[in-house]
Protein backbone atom coordinates (compact mmCIF):
# COMPACT_ATOMS: atom_id res chain seq x y z
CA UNK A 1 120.53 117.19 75.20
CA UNK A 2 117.79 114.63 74.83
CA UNK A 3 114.20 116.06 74.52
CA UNK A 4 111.42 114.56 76.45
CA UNK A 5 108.68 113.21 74.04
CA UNK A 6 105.25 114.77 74.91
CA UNK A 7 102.84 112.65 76.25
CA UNK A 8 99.41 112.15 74.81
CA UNK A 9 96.42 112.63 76.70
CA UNK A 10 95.80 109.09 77.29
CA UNK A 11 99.27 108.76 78.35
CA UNK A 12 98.95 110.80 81.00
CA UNK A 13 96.08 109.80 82.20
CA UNK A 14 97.65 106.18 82.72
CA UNK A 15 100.38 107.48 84.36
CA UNK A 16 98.02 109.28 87.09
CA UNK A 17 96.12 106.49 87.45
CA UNK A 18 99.41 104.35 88.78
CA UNK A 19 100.11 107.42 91.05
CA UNK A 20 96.54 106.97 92.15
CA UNK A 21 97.19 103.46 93.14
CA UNK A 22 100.37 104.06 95.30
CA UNK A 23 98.52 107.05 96.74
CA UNK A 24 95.12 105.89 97.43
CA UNK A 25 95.22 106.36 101.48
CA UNK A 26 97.01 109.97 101.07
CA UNK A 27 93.12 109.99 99.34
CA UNK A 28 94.64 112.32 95.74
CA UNK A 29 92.71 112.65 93.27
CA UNK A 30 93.98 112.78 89.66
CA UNK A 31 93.12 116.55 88.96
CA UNK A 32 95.88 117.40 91.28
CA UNK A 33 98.54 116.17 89.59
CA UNK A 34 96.90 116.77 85.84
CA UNK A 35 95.43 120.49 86.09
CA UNK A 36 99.01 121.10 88.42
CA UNK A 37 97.13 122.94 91.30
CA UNK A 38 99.89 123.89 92.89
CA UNK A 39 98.52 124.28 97.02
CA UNK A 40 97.21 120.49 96.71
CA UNK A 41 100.58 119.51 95.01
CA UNK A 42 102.11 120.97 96.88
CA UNK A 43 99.97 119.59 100.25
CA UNK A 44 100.15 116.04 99.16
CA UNK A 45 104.48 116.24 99.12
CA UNK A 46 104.62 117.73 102.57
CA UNK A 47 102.05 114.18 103.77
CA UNK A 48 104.59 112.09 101.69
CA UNK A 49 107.50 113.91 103.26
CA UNK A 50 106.36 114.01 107.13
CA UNK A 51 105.04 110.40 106.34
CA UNK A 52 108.74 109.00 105.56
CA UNK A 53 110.24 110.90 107.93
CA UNK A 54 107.99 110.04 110.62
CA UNK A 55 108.20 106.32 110.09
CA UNK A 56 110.30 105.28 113.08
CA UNK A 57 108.79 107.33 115.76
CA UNK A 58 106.94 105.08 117.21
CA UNK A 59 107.67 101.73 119.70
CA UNK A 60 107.43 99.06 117.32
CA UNK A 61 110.15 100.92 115.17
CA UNK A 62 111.97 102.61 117.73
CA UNK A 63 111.45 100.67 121.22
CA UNK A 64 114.26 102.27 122.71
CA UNK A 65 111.48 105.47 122.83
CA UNK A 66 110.05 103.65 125.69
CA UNK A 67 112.93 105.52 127.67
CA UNK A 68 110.18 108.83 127.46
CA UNK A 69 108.52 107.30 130.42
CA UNK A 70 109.49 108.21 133.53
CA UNK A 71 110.41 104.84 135.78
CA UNK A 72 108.03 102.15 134.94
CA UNK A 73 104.84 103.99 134.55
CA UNK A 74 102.29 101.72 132.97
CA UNK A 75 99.74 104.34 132.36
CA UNK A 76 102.18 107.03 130.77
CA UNK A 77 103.07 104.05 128.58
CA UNK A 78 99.77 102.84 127.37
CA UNK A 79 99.51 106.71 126.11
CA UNK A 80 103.02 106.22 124.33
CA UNK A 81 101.79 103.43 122.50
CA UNK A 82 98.99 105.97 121.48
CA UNK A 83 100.57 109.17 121.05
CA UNK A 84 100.79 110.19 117.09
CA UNK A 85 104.39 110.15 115.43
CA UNK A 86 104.43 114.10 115.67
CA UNK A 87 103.23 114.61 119.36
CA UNK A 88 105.97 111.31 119.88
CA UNK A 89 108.52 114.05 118.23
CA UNK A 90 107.72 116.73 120.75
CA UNK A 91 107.94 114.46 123.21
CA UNK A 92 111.37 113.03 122.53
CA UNK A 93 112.59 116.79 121.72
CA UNK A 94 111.58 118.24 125.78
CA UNK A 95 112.80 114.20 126.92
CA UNK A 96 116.48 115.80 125.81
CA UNK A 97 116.32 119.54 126.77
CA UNK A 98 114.95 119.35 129.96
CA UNK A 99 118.03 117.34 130.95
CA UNK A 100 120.00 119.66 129.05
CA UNK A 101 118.65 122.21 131.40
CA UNK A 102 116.26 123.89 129.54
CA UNK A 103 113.51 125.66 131.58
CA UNK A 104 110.43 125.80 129.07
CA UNK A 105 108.36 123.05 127.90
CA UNK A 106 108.45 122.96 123.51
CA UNK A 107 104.23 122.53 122.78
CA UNK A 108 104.98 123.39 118.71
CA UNK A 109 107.44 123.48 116.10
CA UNK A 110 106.69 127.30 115.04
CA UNK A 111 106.57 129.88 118.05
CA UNK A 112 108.29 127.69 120.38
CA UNK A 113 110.94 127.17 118.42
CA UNK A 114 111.37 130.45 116.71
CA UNK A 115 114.16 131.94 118.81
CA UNK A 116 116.93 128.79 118.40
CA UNK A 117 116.62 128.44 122.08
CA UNK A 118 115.75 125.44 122.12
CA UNK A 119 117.77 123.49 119.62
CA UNK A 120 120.92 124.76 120.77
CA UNK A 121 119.54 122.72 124.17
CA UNK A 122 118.58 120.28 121.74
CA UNK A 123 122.37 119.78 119.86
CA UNK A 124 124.45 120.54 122.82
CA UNK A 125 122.52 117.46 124.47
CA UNK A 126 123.08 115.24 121.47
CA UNK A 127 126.06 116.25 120.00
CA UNK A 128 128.71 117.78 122.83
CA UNK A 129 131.41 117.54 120.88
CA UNK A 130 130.23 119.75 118.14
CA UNK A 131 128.26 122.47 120.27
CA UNK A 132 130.02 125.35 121.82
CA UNK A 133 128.49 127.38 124.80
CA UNK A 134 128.16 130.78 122.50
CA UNK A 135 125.24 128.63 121.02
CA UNK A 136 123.35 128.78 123.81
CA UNK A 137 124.60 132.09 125.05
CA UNK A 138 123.89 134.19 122.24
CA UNK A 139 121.21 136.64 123.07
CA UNK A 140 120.21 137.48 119.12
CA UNK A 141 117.98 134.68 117.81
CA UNK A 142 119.16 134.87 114.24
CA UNK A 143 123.18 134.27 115.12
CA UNK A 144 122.04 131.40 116.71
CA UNK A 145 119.83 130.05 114.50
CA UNK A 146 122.96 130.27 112.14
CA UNK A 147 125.25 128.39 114.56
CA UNK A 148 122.24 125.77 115.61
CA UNK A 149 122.70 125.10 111.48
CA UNK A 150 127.02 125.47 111.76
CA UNK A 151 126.51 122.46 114.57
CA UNK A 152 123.15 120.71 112.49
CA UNK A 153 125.45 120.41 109.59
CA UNK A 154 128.11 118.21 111.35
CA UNK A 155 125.16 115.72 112.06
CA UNK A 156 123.74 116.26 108.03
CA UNK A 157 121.01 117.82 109.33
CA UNK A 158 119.96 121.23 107.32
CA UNK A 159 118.73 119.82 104.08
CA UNK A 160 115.28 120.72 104.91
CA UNK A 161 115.61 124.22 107.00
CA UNK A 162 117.26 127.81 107.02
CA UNK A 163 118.24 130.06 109.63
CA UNK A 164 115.07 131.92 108.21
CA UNK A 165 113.18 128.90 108.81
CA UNK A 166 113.78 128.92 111.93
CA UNK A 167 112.92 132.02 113.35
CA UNK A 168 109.82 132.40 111.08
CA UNK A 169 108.43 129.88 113.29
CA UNK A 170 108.04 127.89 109.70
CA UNK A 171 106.21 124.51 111.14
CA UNK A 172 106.47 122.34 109.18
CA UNK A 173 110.42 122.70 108.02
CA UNK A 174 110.98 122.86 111.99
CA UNK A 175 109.44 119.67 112.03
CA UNK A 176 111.04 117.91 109.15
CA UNK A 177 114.10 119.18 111.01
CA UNK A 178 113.85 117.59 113.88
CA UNK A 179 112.78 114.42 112.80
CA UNK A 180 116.23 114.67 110.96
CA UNK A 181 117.99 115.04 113.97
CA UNK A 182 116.21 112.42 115.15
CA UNK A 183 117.02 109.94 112.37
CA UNK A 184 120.70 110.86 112.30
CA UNK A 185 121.30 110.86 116.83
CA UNK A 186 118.12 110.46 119.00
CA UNK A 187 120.61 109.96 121.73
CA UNK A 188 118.45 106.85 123.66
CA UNK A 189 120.31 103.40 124.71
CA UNK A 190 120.37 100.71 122.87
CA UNK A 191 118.85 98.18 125.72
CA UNK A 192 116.01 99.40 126.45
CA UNK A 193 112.84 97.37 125.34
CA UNK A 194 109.60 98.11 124.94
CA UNK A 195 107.27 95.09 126.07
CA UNK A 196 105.24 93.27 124.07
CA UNK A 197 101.50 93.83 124.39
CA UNK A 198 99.42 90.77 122.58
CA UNK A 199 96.46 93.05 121.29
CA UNK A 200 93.40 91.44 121.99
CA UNK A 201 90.43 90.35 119.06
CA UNK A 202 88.62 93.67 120.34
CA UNK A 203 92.22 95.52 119.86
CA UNK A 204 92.73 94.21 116.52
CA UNK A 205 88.86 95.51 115.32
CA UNK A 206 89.39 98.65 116.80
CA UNK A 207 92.60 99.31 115.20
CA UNK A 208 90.76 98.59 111.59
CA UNK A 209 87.90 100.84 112.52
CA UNK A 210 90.46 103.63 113.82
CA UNK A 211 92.08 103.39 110.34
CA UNK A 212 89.18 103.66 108.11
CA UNK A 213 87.53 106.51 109.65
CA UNK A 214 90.77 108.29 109.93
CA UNK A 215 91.12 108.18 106.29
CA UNK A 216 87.73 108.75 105.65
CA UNK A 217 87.28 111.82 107.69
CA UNK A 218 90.95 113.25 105.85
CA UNK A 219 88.79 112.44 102.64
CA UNK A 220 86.36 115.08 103.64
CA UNK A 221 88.13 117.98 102.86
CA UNK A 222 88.19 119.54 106.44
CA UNK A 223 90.65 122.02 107.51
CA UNK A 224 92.31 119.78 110.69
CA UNK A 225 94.40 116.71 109.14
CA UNK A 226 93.55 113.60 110.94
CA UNK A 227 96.88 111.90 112.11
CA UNK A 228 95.66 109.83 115.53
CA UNK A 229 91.86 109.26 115.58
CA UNK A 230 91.30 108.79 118.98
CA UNK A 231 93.82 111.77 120.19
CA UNK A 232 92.39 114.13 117.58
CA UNK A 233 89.06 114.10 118.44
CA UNK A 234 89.36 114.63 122.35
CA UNK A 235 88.55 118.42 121.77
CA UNK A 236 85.89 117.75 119.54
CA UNK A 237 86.48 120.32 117.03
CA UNK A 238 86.95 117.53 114.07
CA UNK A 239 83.77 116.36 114.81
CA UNK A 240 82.43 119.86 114.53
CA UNK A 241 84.17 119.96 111.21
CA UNK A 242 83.13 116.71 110.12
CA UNK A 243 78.97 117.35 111.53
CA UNK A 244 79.64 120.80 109.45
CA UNK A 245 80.58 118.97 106.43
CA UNK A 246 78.08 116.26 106.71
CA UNK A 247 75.40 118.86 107.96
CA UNK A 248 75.66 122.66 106.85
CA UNK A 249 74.98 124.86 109.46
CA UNK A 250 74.41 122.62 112.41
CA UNK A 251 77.52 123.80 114.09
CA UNK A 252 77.10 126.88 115.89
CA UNK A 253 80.41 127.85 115.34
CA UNK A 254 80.07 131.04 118.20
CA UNK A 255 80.00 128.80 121.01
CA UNK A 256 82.68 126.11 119.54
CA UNK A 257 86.59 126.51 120.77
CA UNK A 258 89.14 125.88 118.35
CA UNK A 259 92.51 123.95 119.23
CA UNK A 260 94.86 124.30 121.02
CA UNK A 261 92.25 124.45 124.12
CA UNK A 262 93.80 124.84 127.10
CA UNK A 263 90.53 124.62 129.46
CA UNK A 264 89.48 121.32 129.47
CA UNK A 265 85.54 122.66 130.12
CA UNK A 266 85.95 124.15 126.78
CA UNK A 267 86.62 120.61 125.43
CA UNK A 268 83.66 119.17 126.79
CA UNK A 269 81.72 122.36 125.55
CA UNK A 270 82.66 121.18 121.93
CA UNK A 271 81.54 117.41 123.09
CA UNK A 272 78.27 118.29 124.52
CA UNK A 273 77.42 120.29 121.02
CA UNK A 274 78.68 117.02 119.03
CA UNK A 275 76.15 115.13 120.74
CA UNK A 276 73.83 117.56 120.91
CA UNK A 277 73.92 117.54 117.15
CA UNK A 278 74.18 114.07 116.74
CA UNK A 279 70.55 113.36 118.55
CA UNK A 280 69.47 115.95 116.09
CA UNK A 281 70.73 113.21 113.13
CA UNK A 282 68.64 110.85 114.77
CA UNK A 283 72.04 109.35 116.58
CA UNK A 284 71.68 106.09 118.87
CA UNK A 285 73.39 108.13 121.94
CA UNK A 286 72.37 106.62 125.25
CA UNK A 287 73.44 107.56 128.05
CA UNK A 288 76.14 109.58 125.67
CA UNK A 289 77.64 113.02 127.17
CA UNK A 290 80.60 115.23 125.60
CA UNK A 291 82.73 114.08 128.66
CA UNK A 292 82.77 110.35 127.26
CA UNK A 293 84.56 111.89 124.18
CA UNK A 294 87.07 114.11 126.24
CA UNK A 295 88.14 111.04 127.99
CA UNK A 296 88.76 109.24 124.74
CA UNK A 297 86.49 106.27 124.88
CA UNK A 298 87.05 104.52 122.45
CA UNK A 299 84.28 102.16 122.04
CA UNK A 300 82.03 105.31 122.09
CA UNK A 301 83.97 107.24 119.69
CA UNK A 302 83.77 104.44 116.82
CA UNK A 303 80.21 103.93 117.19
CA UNK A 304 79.20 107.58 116.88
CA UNK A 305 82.30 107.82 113.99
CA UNK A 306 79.89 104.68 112.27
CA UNK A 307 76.94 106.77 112.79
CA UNK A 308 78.77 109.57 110.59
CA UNK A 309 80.00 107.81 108.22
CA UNK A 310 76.55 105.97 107.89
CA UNK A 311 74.86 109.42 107.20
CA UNK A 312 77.19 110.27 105.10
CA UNK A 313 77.02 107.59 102.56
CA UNK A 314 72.97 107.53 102.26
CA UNK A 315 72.64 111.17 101.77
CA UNK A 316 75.22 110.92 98.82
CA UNK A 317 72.96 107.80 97.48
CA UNK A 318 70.13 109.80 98.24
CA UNK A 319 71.18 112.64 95.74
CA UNK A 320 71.56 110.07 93.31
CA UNK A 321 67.44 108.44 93.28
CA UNK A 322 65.70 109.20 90.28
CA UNK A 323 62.56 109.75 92.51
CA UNK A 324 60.90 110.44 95.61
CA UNK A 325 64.36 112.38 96.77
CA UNK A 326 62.57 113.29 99.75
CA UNK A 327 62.24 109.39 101.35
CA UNK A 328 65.73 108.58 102.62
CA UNK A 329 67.55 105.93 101.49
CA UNK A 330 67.87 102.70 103.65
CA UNK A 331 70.70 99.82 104.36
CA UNK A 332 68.03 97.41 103.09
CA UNK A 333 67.77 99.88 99.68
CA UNK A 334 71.39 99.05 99.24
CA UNK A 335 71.25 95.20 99.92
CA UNK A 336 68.60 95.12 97.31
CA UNK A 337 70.44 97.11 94.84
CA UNK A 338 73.55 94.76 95.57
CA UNK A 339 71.31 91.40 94.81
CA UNK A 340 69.55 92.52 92.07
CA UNK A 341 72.49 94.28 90.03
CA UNK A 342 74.28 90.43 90.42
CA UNK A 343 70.79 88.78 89.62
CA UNK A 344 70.38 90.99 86.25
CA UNK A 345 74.23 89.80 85.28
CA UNK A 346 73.01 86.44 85.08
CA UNK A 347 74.33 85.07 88.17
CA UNK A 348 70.91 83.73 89.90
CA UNK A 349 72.37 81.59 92.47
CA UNK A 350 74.72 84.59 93.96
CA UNK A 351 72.78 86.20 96.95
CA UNK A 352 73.60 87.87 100.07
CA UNK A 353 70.95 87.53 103.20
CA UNK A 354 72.30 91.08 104.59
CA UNK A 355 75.79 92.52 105.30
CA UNK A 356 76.43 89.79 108.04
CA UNK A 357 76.23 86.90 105.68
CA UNK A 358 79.11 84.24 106.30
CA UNK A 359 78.74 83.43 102.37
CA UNK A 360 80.68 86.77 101.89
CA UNK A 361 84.30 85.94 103.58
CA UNK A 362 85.21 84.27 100.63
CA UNK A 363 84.50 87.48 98.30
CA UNK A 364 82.75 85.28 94.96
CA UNK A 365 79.60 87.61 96.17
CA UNK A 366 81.52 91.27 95.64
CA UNK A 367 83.51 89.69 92.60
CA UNK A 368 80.19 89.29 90.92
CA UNK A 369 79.01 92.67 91.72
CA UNK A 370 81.88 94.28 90.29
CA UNK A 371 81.41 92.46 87.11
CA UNK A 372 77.57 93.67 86.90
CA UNK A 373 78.44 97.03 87.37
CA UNK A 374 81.31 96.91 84.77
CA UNK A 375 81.98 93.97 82.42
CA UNK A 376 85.44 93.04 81.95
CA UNK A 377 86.61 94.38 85.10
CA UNK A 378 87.26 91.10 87.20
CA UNK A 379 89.56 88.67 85.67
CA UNK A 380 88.64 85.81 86.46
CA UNK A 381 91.84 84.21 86.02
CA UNK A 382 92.78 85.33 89.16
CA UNK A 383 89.92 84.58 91.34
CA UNK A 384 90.47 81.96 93.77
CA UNK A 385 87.32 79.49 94.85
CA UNK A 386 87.87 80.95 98.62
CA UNK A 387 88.01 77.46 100.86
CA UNK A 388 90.75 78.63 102.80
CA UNK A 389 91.91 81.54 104.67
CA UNK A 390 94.73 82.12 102.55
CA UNK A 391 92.52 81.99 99.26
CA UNK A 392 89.83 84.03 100.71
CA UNK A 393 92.50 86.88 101.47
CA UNK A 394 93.85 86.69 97.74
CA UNK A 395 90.08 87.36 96.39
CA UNK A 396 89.50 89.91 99.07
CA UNK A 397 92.53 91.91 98.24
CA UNK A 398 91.78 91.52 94.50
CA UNK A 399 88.08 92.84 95.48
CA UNK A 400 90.06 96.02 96.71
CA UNK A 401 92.73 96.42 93.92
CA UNK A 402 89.39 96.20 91.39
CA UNK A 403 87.24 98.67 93.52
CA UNK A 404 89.66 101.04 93.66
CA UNK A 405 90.70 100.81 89.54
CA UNK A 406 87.00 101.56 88.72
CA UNK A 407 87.13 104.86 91.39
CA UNK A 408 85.55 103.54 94.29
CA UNK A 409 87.31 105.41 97.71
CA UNK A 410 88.27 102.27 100.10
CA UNK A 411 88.66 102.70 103.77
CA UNK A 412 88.94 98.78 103.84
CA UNK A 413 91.22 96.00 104.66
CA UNK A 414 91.20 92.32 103.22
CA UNK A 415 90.46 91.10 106.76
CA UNK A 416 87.45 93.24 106.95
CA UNK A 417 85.64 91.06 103.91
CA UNK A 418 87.11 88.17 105.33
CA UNK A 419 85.26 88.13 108.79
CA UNK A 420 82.57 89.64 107.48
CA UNK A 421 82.56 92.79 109.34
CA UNK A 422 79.79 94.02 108.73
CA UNK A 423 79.84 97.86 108.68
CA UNK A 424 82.74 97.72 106.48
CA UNK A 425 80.77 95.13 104.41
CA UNK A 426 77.55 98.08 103.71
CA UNK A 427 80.51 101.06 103.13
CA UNK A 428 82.20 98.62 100.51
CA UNK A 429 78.33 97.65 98.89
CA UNK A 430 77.76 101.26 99.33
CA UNK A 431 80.69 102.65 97.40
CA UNK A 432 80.37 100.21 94.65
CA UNK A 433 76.78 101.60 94.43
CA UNK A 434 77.74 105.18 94.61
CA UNK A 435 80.18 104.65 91.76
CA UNK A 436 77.68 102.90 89.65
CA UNK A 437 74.95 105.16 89.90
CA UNK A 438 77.23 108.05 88.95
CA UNK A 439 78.28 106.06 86.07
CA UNK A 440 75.37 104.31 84.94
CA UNK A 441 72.37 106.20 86.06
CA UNK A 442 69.69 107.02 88.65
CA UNK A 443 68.58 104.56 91.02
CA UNK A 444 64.97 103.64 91.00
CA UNK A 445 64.56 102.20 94.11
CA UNK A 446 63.02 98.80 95.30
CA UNK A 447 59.33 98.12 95.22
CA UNK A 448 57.23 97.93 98.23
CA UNK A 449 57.65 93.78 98.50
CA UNK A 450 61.14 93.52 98.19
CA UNK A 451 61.81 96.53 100.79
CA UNK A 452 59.34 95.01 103.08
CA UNK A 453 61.48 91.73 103.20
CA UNK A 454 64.42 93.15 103.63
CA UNK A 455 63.74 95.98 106.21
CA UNK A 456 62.38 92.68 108.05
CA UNK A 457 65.66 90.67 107.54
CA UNK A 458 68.17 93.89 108.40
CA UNK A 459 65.46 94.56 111.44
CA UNK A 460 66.04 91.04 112.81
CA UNK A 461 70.41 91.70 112.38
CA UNK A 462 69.80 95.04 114.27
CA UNK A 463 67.51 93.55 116.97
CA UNK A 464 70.23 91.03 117.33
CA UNK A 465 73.32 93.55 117.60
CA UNK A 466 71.50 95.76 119.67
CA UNK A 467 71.30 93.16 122.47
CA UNK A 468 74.78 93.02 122.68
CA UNK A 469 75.41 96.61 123.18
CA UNK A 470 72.74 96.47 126.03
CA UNK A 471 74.83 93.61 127.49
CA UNK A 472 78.02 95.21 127.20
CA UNK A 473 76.41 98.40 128.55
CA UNK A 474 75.10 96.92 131.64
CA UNK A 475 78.52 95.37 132.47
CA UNK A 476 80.41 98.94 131.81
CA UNK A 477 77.46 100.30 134.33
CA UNK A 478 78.09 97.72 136.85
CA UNK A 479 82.00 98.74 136.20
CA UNK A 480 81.09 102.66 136.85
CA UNK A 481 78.85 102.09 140.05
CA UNK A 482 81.72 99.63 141.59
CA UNK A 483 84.58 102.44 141.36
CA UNK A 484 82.06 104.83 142.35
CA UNK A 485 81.42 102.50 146.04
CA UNK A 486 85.93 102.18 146.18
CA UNK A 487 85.75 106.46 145.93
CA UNK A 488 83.02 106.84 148.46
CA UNK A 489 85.07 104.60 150.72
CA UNK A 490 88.09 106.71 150.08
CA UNK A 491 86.40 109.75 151.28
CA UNK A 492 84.83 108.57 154.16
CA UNK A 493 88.27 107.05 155.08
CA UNK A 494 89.85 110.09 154.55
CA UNK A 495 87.37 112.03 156.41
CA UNK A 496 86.44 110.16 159.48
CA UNK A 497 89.58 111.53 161.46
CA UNK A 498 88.66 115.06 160.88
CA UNK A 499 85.11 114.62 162.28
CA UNK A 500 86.58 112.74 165.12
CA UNK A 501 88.59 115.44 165.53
């Protein structure tokens, strides 16, 4: 038998570094895999795992799931568009016992499931002609936990779980399970369609957004694992997690309910204290309550997820000034840093106004800055001049591939540089910074002139951006006081006979 030749140091460190770049959103880091710590190893196979198996639960993949809605509910299908692959599971799974006749509703795949009840519901609904009634009758839950696995195996189903498994309550085998059975019989028609829903320029942004704080907040390190932004952070306990992170000791953990909540008050008690906190960060929160969260707005929810991620990024650039650690960094002490590092290369005519600059779509600015901070890093070769769309998406996806080989963490997409979006734009600026500073050396910050202009220049931008939240805040107020007038109606309607009477 062949030996395996021992790799050098070096050797392995290029090999990690290619697992890095196929497993940059799962957000691994290369000590994982080289020091072998066995929990976050371990961790990152079970997201690979539930990620592949996952894949087709959801209406672009699987549009036959759009049976799940009872009749033609619009508004319980807006939420299945929504609903995260493993609530989706859960959903599918109680779609197929309750017809099956099974009394109790399946909330989790550990206690829930524990006793085989359920899957023998589950099988004998799916797969008649390999279930026998003794599965179902059988009071002892280990024999049928053994005979859910005798009928599982027909359908190549029991790679993943044991009859131990099972009534361990073992969550996430009993989930890898059932997506199994999913894959191999999910039991739904063939004819029905979901429709298709043109997402709308504001649909499309939001979507982006959704995806980069989702892997940013999984990049924090916090206990909860981020899988549908807007769904997660109804009960406001990842924000706790995330203001904890951000903010030691702000939560006050004592008056904070952890999930599953079952009171919705409690929910908006973890809301209230996320905004509560957030004014204490020196938030923009406006006519901003705990509620707004609860009922997953979603325009709300990104702009106080920006605000996070905002504070997050300056207090890490913060740590990293040579001086005066005590004045807070500044978007315009970034923009600065970003001109003059591409100045100092030599490149005098490359300069950015502020993050909203058109000049950046086509990605020659970012290209540059890369090549300050590390020489030899851009090939040039395969830089495009940007005067098209298709040309400006090659350089902006380059831009990524690059940031990401030097160590930068990137939330972004290609489309984000591209229409110059420009929160994405400071994160990106911000990250190259981060990295450079680390590598490189303090920061010295910008003299009094040079801040002065550009406080004035980012002042003017946020002057500018702020008038269109007020706009689109007066129309959502007009929107409120409107359905507020249709209620009062209602009531008085409903009312008058009884005083009449």
């Amino acid at each position: 038998m062949a030996c395996h030749r021992q790799l050098t140091f070096y050797a392995r460190v290029k090999i990690l570094a290619i697992y890095l770049l196929l497993l940059n959103y799962l957000l691994c880091t290369a000590e994982v895999f080289f020091f072998f710590q066995p929990h976050l190893v371990l961790g990152l196979l079970s997201q690979i795992i539930k990620i592949q198996l996952l894949a087709d639960l959801n209406l672009k993949k699987t549009p036959q799931l759009l049976e799940l809605v009872a009749g033609d509910n619009s508004k319980e299908a807006e939420e299945l568009v929504t609903l995260a692959p493993d609530k989706m599971l859960l959903k599918w799974m109680n779609f197929h016992i309750k017809k099956a006749g099974y009394k109790k509703t399946v909330t989790n795949f550990s206690t829930d499931v524990k006793d085989g009840e359920a899957y023998a519901y589950l099988l004998s609904a799916l797969a008649p002609e390999h279930s026998s009634t003794t599965m179902i009758e059988t009071t002892d839950p280990k024999e049928r936990a053994k005979k859910v696995l005798e009928t599982a195996e027909k359908l190549d189903c029991t790679r993943y779980v044991t009859s131990k498994d099972i009534n361990e309550g073992s969550a996430n085998l009993n989930l890898a399970f059932v997506a199994q059975i999913f894959q191999q019989r999910n039991g739904l028609s063939s004819n029905k369609v979901a429709p298709v829903v043109q997402d709308t320029p504001d649909d499309v942004e939001a979507s982006r957004e959704e995806r980069a704080f989702r892997l940013w907040i999984n990049s924090l390190g916090i206990a909860t694992y981020v899988n549908n932004l807007f769904e997660d952070v109804r009960t406001g306990w990842v924000l706790l997690e995330v203001l904890d992170k951000i903010s030691p000791g702000s939560v006050i953990w004592k008056q904070a309910s952890k999930p599953p909540i079952i009171m919705p008050f409690r929910k908006v008690e973890n809301c209230n204290q996320v905004i509560k906190i957030g004014k204490e960060l020196n938030f923009s929160l406006v006519n901003v309550a705990g509620n707004d969260i609860v009922q997953g707005n979603k325009k709300l929810i990104l702009a106080f997820l920006w605000q996070l991620m905002r504070t997050s990024i300056l207090q890490l650039l913060k740590n990293l000034r040579s001086h005066s650690k005590d004045k807070e960094i500044t978007d315009a002490d970034i923009l600065i840093w970003a001109n003059n590092k591409v100045k100092e290369s030599g490149k005098t005519t490359s300069h950015i106004e502020s993050f909203k600059d058109k000049s950046l779509s086509n990605g020659m600015f970012f290209l540059d800055l890369l090549s300050a901070v590390q020489s030899r890093v851009v090939d040039w070769n395969m830089v495009k001049k940007g005067e098209d769309d298709e040309e400006k998406k090659m350089n902006a996806t380059y831009i990524i591939t690059v940031a990401r080989k030097l160590g930068c963490t990137v939330f972004w997409l290609p489309e984000d540089i591209m229409e110059v979006n420009p929160k994405m734009i400071l994160t990106l600026t911000a990250s190259i910074m981060y990295w450079s500073l680390q590598k490189h050396g303090p920061y010295e910050g910008p003299g009094p002139a040079e801040s002065a202009a550009s406080q004035e220049a980012l002042a003017e931008e946020e002057e500018g951006g702020e008038e269109e939240e007020e706009e689109e805040g007066e129309e959502e107020e007009e929107v409120v006081e409107e359905e507020a007038k249709e209620e009062a109606k209602e009531e008085e309607q409903e009312g008058s006979p009884e005083d009449g009477a």
